[in-house]
N, C-alpha and C. Protein backbone atom coordinates (compact mmCIF):
# COMPACT_ATOMS: atom_id res chain seq x y z
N UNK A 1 109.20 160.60 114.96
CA UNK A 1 110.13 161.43 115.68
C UNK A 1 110.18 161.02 117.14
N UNK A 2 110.08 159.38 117.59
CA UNK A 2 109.94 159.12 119.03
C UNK A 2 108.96 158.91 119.35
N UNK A 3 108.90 158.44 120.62
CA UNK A 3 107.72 157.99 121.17
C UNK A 3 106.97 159.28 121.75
N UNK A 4 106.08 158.93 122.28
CA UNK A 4 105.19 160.18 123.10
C UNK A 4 105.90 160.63 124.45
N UNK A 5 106.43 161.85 124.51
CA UNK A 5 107.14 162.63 125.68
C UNK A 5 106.46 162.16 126.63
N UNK A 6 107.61 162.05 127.70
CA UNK A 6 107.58 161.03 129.09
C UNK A 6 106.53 162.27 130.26
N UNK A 7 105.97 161.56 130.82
CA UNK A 7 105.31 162.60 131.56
C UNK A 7 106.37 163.28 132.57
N UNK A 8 105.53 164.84 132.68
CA UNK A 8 106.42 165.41 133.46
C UNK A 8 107.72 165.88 132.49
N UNK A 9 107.73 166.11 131.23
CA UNK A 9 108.62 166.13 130.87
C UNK A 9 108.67 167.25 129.13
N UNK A 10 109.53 167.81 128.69
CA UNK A 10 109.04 168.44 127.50
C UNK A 10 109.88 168.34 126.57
N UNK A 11 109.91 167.88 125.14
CA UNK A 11 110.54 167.81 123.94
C UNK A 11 110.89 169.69 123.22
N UNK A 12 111.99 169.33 123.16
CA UNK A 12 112.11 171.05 122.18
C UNK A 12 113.26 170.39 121.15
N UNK A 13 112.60 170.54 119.83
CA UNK A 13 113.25 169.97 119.14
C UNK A 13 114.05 171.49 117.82
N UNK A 14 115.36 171.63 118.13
CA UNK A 14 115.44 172.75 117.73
C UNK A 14 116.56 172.64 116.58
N UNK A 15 116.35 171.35 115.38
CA UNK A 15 116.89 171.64 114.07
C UNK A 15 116.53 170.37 113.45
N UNK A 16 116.25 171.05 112.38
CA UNK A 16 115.33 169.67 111.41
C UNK A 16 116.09 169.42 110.17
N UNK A 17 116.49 168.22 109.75
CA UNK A 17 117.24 167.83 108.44
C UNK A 17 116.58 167.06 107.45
N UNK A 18 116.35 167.46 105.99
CA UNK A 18 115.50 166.45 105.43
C UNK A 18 116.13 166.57 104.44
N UNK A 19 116.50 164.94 103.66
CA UNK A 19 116.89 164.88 102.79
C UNK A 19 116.04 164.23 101.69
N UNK A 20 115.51 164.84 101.07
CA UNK A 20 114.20 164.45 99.58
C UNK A 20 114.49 164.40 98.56
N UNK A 21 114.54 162.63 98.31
CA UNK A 21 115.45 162.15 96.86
C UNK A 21 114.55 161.98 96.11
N UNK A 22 113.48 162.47 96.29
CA UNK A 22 112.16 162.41 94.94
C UNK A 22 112.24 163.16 94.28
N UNK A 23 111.96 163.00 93.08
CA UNK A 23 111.49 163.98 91.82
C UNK A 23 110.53 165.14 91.69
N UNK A 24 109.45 164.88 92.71
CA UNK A 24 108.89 165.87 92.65
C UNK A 24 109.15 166.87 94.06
N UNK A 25 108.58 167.67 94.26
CA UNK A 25 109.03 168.94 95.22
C UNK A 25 107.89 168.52 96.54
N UNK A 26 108.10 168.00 97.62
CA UNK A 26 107.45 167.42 98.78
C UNK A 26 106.96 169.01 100.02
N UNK A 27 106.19 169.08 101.07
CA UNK A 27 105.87 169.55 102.03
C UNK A 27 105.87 168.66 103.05
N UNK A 28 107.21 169.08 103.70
CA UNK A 28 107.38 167.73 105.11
C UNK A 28 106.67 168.81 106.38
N UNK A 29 105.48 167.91 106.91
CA UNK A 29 104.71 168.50 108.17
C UNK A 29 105.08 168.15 109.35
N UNK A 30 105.33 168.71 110.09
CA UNK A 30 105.57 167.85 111.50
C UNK A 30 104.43 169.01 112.49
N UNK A 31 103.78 167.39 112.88
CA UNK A 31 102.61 167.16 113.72
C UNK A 31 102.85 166.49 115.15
N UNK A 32 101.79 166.63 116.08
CA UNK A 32 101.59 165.85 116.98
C UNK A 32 100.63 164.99 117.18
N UNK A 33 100.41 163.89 117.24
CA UNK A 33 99.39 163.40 117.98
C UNK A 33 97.88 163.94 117.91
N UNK A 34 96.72 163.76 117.15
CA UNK A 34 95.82 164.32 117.00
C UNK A 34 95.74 164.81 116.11
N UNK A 35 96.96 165.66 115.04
CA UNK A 35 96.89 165.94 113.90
C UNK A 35 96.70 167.65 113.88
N UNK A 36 97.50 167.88 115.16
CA UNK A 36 97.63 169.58 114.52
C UNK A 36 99.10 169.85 114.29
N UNK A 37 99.20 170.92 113.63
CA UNK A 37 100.45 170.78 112.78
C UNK A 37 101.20 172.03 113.39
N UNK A 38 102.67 171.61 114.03
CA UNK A 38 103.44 172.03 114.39
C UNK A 38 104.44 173.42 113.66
N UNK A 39 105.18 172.30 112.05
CA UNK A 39 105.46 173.08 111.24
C UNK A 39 105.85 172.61 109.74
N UNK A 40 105.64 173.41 108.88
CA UNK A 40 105.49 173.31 107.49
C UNK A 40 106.81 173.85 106.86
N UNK A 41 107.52 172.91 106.25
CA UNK A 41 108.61 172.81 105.56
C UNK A 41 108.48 172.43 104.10
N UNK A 42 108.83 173.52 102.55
CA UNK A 42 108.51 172.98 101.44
C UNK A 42 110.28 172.49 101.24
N UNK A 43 110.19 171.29 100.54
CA UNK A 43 111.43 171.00 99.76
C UNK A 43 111.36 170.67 98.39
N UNK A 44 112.35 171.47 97.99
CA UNK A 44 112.24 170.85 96.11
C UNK A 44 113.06 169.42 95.98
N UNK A 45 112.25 168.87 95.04
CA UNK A 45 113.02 167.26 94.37
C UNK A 45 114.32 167.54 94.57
N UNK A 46 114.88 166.22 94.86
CA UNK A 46 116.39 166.26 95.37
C UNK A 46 117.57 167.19 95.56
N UNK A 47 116.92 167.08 96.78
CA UNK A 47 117.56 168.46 97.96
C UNK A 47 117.36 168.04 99.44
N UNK A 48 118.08 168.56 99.76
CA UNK A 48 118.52 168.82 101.62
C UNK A 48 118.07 169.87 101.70
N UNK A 49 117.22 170.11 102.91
CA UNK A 49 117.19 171.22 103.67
C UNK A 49 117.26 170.85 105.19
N UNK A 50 117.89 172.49 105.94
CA UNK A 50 117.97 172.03 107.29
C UNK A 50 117.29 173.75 107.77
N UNK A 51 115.97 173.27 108.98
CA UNK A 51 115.60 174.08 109.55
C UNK A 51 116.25 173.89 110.57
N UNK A 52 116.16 175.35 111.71
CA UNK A 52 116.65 175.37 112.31
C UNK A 52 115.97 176.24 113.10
N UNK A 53 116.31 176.92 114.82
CA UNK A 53 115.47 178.03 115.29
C UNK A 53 116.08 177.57 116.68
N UNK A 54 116.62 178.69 117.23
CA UNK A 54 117.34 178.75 118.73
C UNK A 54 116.08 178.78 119.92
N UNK A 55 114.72 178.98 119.52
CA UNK A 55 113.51 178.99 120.57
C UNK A 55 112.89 177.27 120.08
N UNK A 56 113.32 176.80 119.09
CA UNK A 56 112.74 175.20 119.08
C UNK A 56 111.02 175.34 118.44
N UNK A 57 110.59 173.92 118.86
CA UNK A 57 109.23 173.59 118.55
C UNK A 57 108.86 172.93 119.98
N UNK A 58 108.21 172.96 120.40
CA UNK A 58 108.07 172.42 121.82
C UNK A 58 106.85 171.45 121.71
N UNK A 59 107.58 170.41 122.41
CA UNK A 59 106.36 169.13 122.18
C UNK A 59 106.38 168.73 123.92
N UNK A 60 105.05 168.70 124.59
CA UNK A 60 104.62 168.38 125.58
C UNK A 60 104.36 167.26 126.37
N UNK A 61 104.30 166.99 127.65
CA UNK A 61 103.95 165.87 128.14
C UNK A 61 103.04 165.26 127.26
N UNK A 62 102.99 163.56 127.02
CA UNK A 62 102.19 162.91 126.40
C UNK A 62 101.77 162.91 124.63
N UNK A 63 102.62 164.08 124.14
CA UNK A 63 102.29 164.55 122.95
C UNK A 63 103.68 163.90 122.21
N UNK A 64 103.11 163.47 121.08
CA UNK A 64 104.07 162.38 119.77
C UNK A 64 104.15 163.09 118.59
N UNK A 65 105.21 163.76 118.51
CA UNK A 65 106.12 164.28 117.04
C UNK A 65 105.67 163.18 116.09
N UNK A 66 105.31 163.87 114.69
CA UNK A 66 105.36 162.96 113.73
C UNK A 66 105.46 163.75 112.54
N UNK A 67 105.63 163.17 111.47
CA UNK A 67 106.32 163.72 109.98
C UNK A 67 105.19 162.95 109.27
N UNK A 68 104.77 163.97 108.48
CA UNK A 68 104.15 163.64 106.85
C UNK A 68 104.64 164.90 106.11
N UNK A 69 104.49 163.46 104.88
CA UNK A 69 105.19 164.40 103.39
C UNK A 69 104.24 163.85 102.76
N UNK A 70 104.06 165.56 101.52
CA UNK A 70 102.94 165.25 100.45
C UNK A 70 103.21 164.48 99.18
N UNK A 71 104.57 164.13 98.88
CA UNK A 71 105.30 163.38 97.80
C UNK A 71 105.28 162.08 98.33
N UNK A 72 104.58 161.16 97.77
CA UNK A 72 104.68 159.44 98.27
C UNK A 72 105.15 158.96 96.87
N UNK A 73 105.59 159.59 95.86
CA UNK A 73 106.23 158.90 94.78
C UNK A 73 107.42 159.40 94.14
N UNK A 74 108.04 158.81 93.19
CA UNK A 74 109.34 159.18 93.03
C UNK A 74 110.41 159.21 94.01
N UNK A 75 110.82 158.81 94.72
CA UNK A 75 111.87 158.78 95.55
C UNK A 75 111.63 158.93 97.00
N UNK A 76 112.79 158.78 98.15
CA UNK A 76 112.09 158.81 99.63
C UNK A 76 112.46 159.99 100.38
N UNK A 77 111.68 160.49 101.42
CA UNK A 77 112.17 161.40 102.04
C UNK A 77 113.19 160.67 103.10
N UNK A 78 113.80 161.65 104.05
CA UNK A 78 114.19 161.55 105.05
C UNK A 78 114.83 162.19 105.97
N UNK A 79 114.02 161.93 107.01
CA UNK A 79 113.99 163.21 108.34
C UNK A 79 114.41 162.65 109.57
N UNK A 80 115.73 163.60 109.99
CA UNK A 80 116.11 163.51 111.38
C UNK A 80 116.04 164.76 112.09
N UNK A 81 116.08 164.82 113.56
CA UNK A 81 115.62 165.94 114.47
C UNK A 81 116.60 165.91 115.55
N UNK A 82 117.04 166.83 116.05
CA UNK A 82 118.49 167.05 117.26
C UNK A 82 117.22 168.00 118.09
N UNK A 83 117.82 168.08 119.05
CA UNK A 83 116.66 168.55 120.15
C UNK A 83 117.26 168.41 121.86
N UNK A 84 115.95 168.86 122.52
CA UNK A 84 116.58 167.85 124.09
C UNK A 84 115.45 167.92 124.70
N UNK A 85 115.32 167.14 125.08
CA UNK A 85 114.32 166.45 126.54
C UNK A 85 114.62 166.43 128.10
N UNK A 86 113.87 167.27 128.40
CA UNK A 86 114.10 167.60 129.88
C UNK A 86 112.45 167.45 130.65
């Protein structure tokens, strides 16, 4: 989800799209850097979902958004994020 937020600076990433063409039913995590977990999204086998939230997820100076999913077989996920950086 990008590189590590620019110093001096803060990520709010406030709508999440995942499209999961696997067969089985995935949990897409989005983490930062270090491995604590931001937020937990279940999706069933091939399906779209789109989170969303007008207060965001807020990612901090120096801190790196990242995505894991618990489905690594049957088909691929895929995740994009709209947001803004200030």
């Amino acid at each position: 989800m990008g590189v590590a937020v620019a110093t001096g600076k803060t990520r709010l990433i406030r709508q999440i799209t995942i499209r999961h063409a696997g067969t089985n039913n995935t949990v897409v995590t989005i983490l930062i850097s270090g491995g604590a977990t931001k937020l937990t999204i279940d999706v069933p086998a091939q399906t779209t979902r789109v989170w969303s939230s007008p207060d965001g997820k807020v990612f901090l100076t120096a801190a790196q958004p990242a995505v894991q999913t618990s489905d690594v077989t049957g088909g691929s996920t895929y995740v994009s994020a709209e947001g803004v950086e200030a």
